[in-house]
C-alpha atoms as a PDB file:
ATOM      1  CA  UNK A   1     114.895  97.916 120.562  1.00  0.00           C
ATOM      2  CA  UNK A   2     111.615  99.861 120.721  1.00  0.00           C
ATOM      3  CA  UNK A   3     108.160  98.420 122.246  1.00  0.00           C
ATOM      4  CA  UNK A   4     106.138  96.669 119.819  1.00  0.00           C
ATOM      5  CA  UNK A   5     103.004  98.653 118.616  1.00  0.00           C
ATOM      6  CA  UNK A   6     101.102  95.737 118.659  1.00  0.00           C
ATOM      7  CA  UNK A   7     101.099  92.596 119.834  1.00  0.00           C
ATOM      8  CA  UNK A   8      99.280  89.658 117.758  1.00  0.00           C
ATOM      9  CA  UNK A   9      99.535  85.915 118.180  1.00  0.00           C
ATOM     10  CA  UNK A  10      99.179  83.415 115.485  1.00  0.00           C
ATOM     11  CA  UNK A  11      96.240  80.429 115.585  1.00  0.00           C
ATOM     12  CA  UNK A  12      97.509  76.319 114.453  1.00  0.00           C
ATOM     13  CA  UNK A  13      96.529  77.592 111.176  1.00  0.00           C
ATOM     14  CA  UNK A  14      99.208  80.227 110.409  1.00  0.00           C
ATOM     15  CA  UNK A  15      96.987  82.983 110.858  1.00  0.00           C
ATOM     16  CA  UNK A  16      96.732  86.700 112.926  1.00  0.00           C
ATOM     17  CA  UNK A  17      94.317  89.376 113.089  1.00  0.00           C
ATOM     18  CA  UNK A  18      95.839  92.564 112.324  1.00  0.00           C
ATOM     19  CA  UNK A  19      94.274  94.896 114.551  1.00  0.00           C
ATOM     20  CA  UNK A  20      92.088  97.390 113.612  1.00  0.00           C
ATOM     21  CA  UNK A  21      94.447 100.680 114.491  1.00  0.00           C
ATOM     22  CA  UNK A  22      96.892  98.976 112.093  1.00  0.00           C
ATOM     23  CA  UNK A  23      94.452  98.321 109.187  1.00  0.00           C
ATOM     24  CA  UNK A  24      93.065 101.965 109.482  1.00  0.00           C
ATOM     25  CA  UNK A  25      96.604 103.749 109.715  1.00  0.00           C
ATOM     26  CA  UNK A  26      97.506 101.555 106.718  1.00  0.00           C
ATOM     27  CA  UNK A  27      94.412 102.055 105.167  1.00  0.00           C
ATOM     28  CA  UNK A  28      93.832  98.566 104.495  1.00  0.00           C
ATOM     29  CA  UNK A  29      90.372  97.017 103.990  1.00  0.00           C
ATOM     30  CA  UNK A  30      89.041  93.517 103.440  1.00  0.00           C
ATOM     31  CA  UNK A  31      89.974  91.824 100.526  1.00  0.00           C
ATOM     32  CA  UNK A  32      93.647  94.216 100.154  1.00  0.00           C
ATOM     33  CA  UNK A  33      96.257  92.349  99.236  1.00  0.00           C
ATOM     34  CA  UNK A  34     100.065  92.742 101.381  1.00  0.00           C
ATOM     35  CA  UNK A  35     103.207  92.283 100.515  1.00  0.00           C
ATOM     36  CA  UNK A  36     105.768  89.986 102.891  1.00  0.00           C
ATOM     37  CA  UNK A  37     109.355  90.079 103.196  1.00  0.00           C
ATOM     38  CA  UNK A  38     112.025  89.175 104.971  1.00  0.00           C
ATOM     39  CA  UNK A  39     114.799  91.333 106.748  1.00  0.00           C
ATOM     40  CA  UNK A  40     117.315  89.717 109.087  1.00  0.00           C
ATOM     41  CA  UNK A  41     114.979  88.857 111.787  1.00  0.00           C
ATOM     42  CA  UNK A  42     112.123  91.313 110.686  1.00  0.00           C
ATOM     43  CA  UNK A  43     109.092  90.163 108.845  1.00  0.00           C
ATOM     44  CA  UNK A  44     107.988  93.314 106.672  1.00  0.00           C
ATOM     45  CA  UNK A  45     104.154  93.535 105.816  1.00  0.00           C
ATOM     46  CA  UNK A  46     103.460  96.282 102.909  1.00  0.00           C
ATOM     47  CA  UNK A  47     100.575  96.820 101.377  1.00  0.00           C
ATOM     48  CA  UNK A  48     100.302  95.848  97.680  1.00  0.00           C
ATOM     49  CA  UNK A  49     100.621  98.410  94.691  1.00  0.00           C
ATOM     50  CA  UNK A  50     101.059  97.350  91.433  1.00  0.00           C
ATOM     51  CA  UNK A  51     103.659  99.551  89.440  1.00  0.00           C
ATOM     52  CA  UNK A  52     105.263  99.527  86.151  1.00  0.00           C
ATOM     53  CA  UNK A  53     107.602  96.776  86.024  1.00  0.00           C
ATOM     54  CA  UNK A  54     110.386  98.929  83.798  1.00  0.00           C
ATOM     55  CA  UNK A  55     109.996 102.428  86.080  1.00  0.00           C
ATOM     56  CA  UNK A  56     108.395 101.353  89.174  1.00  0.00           C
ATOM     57  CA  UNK A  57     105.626 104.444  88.581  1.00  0.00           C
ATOM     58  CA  UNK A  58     102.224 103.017  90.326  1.00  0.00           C
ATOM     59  CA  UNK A  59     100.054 106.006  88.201  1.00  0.00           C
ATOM     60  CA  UNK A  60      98.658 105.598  84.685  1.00  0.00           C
ATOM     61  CA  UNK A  61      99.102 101.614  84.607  1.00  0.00           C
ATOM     62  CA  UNK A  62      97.901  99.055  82.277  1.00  0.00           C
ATOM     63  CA  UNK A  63      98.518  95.528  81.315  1.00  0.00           C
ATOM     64  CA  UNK A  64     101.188  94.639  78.271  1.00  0.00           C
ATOM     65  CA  UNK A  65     101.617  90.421  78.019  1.00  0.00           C
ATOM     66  CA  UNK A  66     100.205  90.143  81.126  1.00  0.00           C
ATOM     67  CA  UNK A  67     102.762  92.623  82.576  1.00  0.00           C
ATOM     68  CA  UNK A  68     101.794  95.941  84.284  1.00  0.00           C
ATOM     69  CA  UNK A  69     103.558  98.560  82.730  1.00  0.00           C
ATOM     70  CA  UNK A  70     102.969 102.634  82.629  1.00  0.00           C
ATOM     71  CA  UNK A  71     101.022 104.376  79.944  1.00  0.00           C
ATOM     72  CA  UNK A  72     104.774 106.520  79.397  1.00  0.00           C
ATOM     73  CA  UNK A  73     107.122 102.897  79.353  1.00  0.00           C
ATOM     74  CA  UNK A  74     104.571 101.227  77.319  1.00  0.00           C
ATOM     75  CA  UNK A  75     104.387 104.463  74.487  1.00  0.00           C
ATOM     76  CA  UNK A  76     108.532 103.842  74.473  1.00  0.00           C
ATOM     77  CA  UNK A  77     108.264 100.606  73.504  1.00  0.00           C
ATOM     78  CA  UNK A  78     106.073 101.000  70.430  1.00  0.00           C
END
């Protein structure tokens, strides 16, 4: 098992500061939203990108019945 990067601790309210080397090599900036999952005993934190919900493309996006879906996907279904 490899060192950890970082070490953060979490305050009685749930809550931990990620620190700053982490939000600038993820580029992540007040007001980002992240993704959580679960792995085994691994929390995963990724940040958030909204992609088509058919193709998984993240470019050229817009919203169909409030579903994102790409400008390509959405052109195939009309």
């Amino acid at each position: 098992m490899r060192p950890a990067e970082c070490l953060c601790k979490i305050d009685k309210l749930g809550r931990m500061v990620l620190p700053k080397i982490i939000r600038e090599k993820f580029e992540l900036s007040e007001g980002d939203a992240v993704e959580l999952f679960t792995e085994n005993d691994k929390l995963i934190l990724k940040k958030y990108r909204p992609s088509c919900i058919f193709c998984g493309e993240a470019d050229d996006l817009i919203e169909f019945k409030s579903r994102i879906v790409c400008q390509k996907c959405a052109n195939e279904i009309s």
